[in-house]
Every structure is written in C-alpha cells, then in structure tokens.
N, C-alpha and C. Protein backbone atom coordinates (compact mmCIF):
# COMPACT_ATOMS: atom_id res chain seq x y z
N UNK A 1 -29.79 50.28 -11.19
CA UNK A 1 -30.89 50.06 -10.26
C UNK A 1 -30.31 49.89 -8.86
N UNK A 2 -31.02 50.66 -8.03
CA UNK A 2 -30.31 50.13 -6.49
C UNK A 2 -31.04 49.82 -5.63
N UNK A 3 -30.11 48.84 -4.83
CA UNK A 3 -30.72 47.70 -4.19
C UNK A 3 -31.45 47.95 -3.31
N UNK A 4 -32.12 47.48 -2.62
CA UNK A 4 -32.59 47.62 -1.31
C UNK A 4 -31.94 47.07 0.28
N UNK A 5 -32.01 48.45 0.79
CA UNK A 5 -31.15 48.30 2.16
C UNK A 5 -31.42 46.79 2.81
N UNK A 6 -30.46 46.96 3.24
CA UNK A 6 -30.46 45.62 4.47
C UNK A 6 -31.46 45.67 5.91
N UNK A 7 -32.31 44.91 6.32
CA UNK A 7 -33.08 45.66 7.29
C UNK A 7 -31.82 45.95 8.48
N UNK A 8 -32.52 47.01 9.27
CA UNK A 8 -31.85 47.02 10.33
C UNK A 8 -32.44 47.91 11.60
N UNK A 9 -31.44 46.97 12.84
CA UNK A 9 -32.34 47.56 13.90
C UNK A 9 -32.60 48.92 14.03
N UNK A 10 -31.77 50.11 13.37
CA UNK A 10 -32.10 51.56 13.59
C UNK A 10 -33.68 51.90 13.84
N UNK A 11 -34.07 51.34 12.76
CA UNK A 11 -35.67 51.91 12.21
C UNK A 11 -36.45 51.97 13.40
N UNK A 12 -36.22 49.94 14.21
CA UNK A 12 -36.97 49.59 14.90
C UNK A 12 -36.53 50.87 16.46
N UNK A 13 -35.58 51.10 16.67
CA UNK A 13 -35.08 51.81 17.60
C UNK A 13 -35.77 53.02 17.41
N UNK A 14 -35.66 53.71 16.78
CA UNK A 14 -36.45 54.92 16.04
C UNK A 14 -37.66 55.32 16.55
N UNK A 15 -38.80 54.02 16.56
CA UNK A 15 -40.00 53.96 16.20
C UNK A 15 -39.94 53.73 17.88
N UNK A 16 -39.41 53.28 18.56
CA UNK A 16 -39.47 52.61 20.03
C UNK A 16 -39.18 54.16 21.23
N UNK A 17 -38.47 54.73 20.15
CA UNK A 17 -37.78 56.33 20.83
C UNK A 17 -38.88 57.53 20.39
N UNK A 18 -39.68 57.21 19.78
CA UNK A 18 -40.75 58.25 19.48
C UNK A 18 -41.88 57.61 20.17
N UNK A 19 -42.03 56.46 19.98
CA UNK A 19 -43.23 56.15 21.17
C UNK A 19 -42.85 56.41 22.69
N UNK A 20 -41.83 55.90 23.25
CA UNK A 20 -41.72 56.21 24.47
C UNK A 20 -41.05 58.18 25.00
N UNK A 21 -40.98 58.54 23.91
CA UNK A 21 -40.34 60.19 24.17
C UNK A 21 -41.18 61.03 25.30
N UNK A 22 -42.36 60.37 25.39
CA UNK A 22 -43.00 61.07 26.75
C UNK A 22 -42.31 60.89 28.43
N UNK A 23 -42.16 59.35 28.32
CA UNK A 23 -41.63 58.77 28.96
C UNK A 23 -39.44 59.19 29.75
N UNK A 24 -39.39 59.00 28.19
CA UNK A 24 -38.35 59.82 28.35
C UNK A 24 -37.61 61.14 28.71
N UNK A 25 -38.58 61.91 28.91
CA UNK A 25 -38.51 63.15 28.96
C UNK A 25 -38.87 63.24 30.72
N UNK A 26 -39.67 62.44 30.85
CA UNK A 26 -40.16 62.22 32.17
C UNK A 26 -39.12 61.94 33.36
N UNK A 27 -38.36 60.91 32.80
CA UNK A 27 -37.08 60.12 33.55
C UNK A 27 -35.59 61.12 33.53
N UNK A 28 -35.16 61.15 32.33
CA UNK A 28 -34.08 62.05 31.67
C UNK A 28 -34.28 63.54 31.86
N UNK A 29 -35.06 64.03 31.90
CA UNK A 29 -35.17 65.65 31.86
C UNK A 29 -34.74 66.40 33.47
N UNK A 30 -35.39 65.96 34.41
CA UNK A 30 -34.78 66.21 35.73
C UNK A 30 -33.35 66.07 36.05
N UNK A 31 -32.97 64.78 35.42
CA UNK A 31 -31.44 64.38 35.69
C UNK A 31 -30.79 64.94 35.25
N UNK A 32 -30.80 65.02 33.42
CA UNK A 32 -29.50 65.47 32.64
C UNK A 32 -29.80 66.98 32.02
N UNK A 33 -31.03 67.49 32.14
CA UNK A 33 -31.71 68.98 31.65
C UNK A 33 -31.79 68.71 30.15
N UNK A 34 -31.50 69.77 29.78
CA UNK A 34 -31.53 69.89 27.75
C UNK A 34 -31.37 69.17 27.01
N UNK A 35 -29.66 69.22 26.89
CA UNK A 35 -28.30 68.75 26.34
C UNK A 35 -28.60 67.50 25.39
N UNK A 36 -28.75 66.15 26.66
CA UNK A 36 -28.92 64.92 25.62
C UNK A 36 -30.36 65.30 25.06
N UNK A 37 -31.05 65.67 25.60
CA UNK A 37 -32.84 65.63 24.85
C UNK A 37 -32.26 66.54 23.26
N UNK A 38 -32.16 66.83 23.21
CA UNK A 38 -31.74 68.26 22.34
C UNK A 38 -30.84 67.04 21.09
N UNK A 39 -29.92 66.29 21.65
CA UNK A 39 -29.49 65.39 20.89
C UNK A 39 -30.36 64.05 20.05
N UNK A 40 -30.93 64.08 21.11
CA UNK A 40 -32.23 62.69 20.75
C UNK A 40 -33.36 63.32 19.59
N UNK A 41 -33.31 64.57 19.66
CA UNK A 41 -34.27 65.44 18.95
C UNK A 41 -34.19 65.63 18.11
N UNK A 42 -32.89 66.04 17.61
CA UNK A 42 -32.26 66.95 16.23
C UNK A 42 -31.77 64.69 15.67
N UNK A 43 -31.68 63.82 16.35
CA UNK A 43 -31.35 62.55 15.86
C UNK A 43 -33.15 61.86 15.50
N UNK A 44 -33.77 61.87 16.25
CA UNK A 44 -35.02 61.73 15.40
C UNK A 44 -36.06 62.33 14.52
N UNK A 45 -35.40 63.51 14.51
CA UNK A 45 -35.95 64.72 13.56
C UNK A 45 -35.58 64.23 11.66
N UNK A 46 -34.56 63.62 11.96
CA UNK A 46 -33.76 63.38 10.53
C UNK A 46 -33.76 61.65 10.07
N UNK A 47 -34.03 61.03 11.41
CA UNK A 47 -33.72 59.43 11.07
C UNK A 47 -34.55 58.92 10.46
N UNK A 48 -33.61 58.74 9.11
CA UNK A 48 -34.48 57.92 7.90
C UNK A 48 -35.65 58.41 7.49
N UNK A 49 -35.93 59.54 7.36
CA UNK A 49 -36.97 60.55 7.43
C UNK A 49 -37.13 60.58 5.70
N UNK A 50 -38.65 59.74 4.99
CA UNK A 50 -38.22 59.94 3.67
C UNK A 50 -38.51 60.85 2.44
N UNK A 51 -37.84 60.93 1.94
CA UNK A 51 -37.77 63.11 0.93
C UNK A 51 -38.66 63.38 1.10
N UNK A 52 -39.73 62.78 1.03
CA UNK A 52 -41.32 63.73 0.16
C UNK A 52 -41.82 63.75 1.76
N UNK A 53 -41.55 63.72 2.59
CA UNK A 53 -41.96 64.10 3.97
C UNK A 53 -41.06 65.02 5.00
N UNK A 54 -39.68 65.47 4.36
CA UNK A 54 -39.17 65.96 5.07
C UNK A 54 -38.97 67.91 4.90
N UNK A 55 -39.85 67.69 3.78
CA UNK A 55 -40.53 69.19 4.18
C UNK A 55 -41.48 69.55 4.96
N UNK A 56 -42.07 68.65 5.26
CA UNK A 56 -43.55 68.80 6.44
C UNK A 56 -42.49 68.84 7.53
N UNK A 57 -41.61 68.04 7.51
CA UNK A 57 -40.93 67.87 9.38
C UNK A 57 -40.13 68.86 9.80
N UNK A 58 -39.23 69.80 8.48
CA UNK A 58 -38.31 70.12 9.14
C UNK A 58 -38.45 71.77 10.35
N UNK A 59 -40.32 72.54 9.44
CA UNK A 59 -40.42 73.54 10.33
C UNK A 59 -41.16 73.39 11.77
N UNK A 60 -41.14 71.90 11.93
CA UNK A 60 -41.96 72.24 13.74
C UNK A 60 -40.42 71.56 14.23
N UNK A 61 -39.78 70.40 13.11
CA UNK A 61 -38.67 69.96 14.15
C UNK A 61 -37.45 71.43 14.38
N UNK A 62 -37.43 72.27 13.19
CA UNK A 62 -36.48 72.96 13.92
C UNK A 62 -37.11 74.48 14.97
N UNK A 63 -38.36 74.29 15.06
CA UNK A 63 -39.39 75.18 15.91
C UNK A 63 -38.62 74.48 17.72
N UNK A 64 -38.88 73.12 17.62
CA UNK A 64 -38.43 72.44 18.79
C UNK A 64 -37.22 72.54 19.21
N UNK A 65 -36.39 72.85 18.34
CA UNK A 65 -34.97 72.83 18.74
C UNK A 65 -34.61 74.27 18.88
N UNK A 66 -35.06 75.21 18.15
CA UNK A 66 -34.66 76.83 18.58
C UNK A 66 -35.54 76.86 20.10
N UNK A 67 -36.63 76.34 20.02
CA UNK A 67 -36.74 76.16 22.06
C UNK A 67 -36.01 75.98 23.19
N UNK A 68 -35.01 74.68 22.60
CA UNK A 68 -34.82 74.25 23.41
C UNK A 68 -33.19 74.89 23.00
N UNK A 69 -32.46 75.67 22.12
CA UNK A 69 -31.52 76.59 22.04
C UNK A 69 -31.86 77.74 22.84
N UNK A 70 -32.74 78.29 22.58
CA UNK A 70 -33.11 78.95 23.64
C UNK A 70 -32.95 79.25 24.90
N UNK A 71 -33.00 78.30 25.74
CA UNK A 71 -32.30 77.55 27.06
C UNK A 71 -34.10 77.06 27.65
N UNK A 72 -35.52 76.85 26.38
CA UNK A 72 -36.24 76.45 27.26
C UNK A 72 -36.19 74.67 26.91
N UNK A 73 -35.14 74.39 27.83
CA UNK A 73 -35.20 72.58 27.26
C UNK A 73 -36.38 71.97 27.78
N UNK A 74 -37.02 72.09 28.74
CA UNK A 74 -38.16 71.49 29.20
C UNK A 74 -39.68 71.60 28.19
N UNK A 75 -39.87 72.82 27.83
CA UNK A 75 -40.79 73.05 26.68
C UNK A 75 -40.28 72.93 25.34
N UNK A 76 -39.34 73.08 24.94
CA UNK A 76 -38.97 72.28 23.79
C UNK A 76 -38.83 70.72 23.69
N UNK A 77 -38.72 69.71 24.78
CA UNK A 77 -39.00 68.81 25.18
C UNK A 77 -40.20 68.41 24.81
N UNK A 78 -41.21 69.14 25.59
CA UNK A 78 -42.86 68.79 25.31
C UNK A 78 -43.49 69.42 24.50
N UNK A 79 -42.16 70.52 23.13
CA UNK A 79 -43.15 70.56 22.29
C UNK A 79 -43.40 69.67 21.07
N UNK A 80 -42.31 68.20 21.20
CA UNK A 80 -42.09 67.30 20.38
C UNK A 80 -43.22 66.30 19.69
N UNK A 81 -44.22 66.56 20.80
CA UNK A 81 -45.81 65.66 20.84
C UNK A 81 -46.70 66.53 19.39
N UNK A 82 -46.32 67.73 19.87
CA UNK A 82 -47.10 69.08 19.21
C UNK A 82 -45.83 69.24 17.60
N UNK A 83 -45.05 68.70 17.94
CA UNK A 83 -44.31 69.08 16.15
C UNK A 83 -44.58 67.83 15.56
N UNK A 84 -44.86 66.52 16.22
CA UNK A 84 -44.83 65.03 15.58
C UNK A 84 -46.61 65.62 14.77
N UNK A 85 -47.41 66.04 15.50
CA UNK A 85 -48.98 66.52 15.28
C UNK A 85 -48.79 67.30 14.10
N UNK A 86 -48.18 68.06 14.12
CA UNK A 86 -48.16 69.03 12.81
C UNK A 86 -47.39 68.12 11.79
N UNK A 87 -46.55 67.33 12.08
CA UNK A 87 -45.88 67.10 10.81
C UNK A 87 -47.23 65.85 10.18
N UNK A 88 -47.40 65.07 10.85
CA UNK A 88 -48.40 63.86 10.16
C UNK A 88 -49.75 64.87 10.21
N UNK A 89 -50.06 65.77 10.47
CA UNK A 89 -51.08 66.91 9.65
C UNK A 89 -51.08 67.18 8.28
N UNK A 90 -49.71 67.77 8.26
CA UNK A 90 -48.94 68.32 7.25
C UNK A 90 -49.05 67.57 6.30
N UNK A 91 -48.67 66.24 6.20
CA UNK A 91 -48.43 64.88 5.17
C UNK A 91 -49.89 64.44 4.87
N UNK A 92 -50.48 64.22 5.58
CA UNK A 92 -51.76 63.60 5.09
C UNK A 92 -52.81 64.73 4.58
N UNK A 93 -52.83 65.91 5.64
CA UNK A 93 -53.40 67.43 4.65
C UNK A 93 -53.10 67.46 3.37
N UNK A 94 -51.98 67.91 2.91
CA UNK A 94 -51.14 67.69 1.14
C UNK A 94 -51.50 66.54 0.77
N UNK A 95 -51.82 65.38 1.06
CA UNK A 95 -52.16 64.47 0.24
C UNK A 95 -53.54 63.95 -0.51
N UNK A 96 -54.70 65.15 0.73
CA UNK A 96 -55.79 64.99 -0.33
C UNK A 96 -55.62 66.08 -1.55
N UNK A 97 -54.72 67.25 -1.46
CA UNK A 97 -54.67 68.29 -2.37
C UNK A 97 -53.71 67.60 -3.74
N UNK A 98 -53.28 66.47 -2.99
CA UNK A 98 -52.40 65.53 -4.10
C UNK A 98 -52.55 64.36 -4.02
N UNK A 99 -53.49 63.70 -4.71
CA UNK A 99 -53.67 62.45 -4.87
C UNK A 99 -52.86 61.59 -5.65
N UNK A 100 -52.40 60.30 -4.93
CA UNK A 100 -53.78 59.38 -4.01
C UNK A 100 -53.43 59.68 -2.54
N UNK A 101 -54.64 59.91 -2.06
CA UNK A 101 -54.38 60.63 -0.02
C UNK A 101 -53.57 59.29 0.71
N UNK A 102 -53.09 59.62 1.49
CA UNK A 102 -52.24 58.57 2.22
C UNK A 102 -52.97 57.34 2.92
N UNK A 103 -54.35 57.69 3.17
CA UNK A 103 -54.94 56.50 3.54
C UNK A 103 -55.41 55.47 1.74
N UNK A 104 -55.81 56.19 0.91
CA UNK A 104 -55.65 55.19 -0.41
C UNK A 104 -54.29 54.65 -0.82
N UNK A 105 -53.17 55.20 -0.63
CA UNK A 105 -52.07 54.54 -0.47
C UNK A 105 -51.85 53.24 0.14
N UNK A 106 -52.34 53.48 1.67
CA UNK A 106 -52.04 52.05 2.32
C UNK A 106 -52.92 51.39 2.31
N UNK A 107 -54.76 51.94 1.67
CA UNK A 107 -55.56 50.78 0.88
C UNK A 107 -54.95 49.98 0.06
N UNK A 108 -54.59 50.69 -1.25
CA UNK A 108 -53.84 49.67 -2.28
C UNK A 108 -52.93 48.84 -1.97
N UNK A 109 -52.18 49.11 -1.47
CA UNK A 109 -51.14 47.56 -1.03
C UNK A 109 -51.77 46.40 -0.91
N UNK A 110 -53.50 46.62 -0.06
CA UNK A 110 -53.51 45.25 0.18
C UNK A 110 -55.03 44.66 -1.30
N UNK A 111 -55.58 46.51 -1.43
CA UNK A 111 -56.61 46.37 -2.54
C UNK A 111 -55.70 47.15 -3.98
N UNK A 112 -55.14 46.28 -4.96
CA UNK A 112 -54.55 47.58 -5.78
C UNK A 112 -56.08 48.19 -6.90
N UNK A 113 -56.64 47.19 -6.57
CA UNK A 113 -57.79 47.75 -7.71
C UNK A 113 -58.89 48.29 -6.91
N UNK A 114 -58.58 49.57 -6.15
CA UNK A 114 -59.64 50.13 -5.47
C UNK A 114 -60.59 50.70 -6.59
N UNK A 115 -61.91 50.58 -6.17
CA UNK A 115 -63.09 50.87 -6.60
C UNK A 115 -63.21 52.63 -6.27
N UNK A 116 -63.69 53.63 -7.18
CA UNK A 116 -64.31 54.80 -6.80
C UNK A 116 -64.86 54.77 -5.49
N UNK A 117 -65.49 53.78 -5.16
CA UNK A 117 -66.33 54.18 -4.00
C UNK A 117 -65.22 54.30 -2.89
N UNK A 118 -64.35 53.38 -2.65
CA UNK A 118 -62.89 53.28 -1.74
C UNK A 118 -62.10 54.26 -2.27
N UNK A 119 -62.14 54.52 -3.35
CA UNK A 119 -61.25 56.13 -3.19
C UNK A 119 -61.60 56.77 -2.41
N UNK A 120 -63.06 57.30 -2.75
CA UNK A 120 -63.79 58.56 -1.94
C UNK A 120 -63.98 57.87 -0.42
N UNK A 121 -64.15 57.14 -0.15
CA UNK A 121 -63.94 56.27 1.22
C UNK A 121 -62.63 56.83 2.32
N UNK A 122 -61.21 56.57 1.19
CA UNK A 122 -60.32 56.59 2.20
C UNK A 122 -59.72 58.22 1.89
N UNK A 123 -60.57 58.74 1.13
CA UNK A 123 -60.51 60.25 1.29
C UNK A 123 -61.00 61.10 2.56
N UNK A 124 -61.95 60.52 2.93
CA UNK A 124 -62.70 60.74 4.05
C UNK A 124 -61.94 60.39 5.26
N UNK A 125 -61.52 59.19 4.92
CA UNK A 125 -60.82 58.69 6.25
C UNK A 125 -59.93 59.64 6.77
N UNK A 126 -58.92 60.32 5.20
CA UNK A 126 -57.89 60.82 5.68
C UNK A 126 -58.20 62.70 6.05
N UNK A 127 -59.23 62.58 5.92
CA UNK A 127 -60.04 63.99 6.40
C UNK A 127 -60.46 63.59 7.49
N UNK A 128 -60.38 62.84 8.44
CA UNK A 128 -60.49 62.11 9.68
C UNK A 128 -59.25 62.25 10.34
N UNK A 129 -58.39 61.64 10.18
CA UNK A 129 -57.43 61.71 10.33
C UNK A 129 -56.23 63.01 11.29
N UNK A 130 -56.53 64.25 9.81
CA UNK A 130 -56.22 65.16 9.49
C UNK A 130 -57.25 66.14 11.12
N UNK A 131 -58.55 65.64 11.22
CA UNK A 131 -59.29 65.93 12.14
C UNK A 131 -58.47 65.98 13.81
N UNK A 132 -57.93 64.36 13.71
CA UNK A 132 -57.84 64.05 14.68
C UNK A 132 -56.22 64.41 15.54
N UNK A 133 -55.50 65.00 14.03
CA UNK A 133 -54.09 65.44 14.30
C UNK A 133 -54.25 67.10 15.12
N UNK A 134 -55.10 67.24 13.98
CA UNK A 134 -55.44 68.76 14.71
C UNK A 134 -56.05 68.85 16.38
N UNK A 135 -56.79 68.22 16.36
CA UNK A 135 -57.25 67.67 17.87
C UNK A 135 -56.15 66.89 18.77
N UNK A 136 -55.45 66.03 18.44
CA UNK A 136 -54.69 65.93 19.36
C UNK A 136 -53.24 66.71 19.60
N UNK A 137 -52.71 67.74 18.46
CA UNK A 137 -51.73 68.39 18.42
C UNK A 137 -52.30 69.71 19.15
N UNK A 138 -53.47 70.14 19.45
CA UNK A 138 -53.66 71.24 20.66
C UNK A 138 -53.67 70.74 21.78
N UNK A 139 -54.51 69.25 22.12
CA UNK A 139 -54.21 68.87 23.18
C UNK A 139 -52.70 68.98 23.86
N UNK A 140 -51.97 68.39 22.81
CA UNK A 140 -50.81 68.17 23.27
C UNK A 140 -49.75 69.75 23.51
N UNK A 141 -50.16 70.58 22.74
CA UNK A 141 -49.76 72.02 22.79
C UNK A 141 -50.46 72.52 24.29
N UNK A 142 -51.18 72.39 24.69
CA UNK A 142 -51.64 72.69 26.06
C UNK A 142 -51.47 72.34 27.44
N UNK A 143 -50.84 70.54 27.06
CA UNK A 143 -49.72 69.80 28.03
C UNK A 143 -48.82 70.38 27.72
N UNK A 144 -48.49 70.99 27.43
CA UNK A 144 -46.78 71.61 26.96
C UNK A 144 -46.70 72.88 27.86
N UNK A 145 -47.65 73.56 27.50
CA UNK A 145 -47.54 75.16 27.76
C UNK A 145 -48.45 75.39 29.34
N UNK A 146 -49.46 74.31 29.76
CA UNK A 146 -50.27 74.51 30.64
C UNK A 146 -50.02 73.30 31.84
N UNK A 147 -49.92 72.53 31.76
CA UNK A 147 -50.29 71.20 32.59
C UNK A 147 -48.87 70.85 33.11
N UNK A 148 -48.91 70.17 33.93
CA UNK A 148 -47.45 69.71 35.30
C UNK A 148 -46.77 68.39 34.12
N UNK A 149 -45.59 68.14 34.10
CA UNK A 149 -44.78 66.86 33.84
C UNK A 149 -45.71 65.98 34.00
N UNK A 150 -46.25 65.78 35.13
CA UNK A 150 -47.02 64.36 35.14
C UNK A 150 -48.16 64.14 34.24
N UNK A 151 -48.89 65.16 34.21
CA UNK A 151 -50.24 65.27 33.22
C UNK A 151 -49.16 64.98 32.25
N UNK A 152 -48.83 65.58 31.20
CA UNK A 152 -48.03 65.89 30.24
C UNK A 152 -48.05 64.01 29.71
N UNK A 153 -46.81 63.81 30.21
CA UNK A 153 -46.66 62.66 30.73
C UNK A 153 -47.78 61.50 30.10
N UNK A 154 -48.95 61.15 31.02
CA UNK A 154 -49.88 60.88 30.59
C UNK A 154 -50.48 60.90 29.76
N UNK A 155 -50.78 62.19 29.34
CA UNK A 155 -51.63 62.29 27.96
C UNK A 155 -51.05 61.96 27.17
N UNK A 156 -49.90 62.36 26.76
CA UNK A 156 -49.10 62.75 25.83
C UNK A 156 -48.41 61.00 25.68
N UNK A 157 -47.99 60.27 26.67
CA UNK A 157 -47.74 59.13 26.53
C UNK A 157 -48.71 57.58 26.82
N UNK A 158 -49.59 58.03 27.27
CA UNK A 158 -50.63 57.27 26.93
C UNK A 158 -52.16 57.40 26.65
N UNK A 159 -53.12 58.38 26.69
CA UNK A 159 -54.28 58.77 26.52
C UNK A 159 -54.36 59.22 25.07
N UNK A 160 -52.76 59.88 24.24
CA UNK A 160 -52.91 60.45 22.98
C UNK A 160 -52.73 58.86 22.29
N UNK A 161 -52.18 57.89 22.65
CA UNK A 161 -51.81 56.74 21.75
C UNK A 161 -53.14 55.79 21.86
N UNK A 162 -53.97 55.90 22.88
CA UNK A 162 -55.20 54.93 23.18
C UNK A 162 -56.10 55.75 22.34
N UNK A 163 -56.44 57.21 22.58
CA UNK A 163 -57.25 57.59 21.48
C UNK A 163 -57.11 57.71 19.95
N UNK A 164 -55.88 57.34 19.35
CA UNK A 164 -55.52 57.12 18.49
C UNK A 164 -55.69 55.67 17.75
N UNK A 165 -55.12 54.82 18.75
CA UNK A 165 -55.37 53.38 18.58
C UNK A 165 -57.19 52.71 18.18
N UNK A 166 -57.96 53.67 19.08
CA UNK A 166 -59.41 53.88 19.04
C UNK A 166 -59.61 54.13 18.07
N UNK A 167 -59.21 55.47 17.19
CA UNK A 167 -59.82 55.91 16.14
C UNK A 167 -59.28 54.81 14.85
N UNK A 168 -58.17 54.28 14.99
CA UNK A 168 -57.87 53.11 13.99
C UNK A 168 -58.97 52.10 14.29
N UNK A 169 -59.20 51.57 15.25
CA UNK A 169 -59.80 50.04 15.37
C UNK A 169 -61.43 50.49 14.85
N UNK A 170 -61.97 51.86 15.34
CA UNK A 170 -62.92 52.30 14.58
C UNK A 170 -62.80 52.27 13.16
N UNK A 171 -62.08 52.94 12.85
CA UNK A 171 -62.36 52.75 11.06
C UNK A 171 -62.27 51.73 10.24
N UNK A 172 -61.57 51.02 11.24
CA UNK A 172 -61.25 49.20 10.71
C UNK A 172 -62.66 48.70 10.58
N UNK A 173 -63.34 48.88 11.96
CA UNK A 173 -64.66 48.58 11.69
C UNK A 173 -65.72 48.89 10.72
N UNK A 174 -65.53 50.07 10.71
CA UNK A 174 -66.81 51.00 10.02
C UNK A 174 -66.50 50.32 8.10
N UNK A 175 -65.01 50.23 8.00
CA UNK A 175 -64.60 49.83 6.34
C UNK A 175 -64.80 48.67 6.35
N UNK A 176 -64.69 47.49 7.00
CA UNK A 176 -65.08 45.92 7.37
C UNK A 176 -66.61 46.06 6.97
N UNK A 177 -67.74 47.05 7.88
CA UNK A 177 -68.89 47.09 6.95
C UNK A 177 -69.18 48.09 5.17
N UNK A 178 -68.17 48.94 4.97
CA UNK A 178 -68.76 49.50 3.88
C UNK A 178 -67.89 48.48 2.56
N UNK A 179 -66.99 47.81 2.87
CA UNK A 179 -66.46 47.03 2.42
C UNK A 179 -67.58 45.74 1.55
N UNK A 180 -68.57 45.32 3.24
CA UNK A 180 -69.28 44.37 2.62
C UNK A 180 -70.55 44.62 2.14
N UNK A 181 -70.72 46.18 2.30
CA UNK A 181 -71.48 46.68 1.72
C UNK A 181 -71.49 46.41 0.04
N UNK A 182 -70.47 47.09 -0.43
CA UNK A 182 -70.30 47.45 -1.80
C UNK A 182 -69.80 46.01 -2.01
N UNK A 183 -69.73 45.12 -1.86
CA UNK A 183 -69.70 43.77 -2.29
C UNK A 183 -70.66 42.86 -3.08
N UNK A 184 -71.75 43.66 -2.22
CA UNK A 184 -73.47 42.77 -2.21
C UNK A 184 -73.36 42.83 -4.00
C-alpha cells in the first residue's frame, strides 16, 4: 500500500501560477519574450497533473507550445487561457458520458448517499459547466487572436475568474434551495 505524499508547497505554487498567468504574461512577456514563458508552460502543463486527466491536457498543452516553438511566443502565451478552457471542457464533457460527472463527485464527499434526484441535479450542473467552458474558452480565444495585451489581460485575468466565481456562488444558491426542497 502506498503512502500518501507529504503536503507540499509545489501544488500551492502551481495553483498561484495558473491564476496569475494573465498577469504574468503581462509583466514578463515584453521583458524576457518566449523563452522563460515557454518554460513556465511546458512546467505547468505536467505539474502533478493526475492520469485520468492528462489525456484531456496534453493536446491543447502541446497546441500551446508548438506556438510558441514556432517563434509565436506572444500568442502561444495567450493561448494558455484557451487550452486551460478546453482541457476542464474535456474532463467534465467525458464525465457525463462516464459516470459519476465531476460535479457528483465533489457532491459525494460531502453527501456520500446522494439521492437520484442530486444525481440528475449535479448532472445538469456539470452540463452547465461544460456550457460555460465553452463560452469562456472562445472568449478567451478571441483575446488571444483579436484584442491588445491589455484587454487580454483583463478578461482573461479578471472578468473570466469573476464570471466564473458568479456562476459557482449561483449554483451554490440555486442547490441550497433544491436541496431544501427535496428535504420537505
């Protein structure tokens, strides 16, 4: 049997370098061009990335990196918003075709005895979801290919994470009532 890792700061670093990558690209890209981005890329493309998801990641992450081999480092840069979109598409798409969908997944942890009705519930959700990847992975494909650094920038580092954050605190809500619905 094997153990379980030791926590460590990587993960948290990880998670801090994909949220701010708009940002980064913003600051770093004028100064140093490709080179390090290209490094940061092909290093969060793979970090701790786990099996049953790293077939969804590896054809937009290595889509991003023949870009930016290419010599276009600036759009391979901003097409990282648009490969993160396809890959959590990718994962939660396959997961209603393979159940349990990824939003009944992280139901059960806290409900393990979900009810039919919360199956078909967080089936929906994750057909929501799946909605909203697709919607924000053109957005973000259109900051890439159409719109200045600064737009880019913006959307891509804060308007895509607020409308996202939105569509969570919504569904929190909407399941808080169908929750006490099916209670009665």
């Amino acid at each position: 049997m094997s153990r379980p890792r030791p926590p460590s700061l990587a993960t948290p670093l990880a998670v801090v370098g994909l949220l701010a990558w708009p940002l980064l690209v913003l600051v770093l890209l004028p100064r140093l061009g490709g080179a390090p981005l290209l490094g940061l890329v092909a290093l969060l493309a793979v970090w701790r990335l786990p099996a049953a998801h790293r077939r969804w990641a590896l054809a937009p992450c290595l889509a991003v990196l023949a870009v930016i081999a290419l010599g276009q480092a600036e759009l391979g840069v901003r097409a990282w918003p648009v490969a993160m979109n396809a890959v959590l598409l990718g994962v939660f798409a396959s997961s209603l075709r393979r159940p349990p969908c990824v939003v009944e997944r992280l139901a059960r942890r806290q409900e393990p005895d979900l009810s039919p009705a919360g199956v078909r519930y967080t089936r929906r959700v994750t057909g929501v979801w799946c909605g909203f990847f697709l919607v924000n992975g053109g957005l973000a494909l259109w900051t890439a290919l159409a719109a200045d650094l600064a737009l880019w920038t913006l959307y891509n580092g804060a308007i895509a994470y607020a409308l996202g954050a939105t569509l969570f605190a919504a569904e929190w809500c909407i399941r808080q009532r169908v929750r006490n619905r099916h209670r009665v």
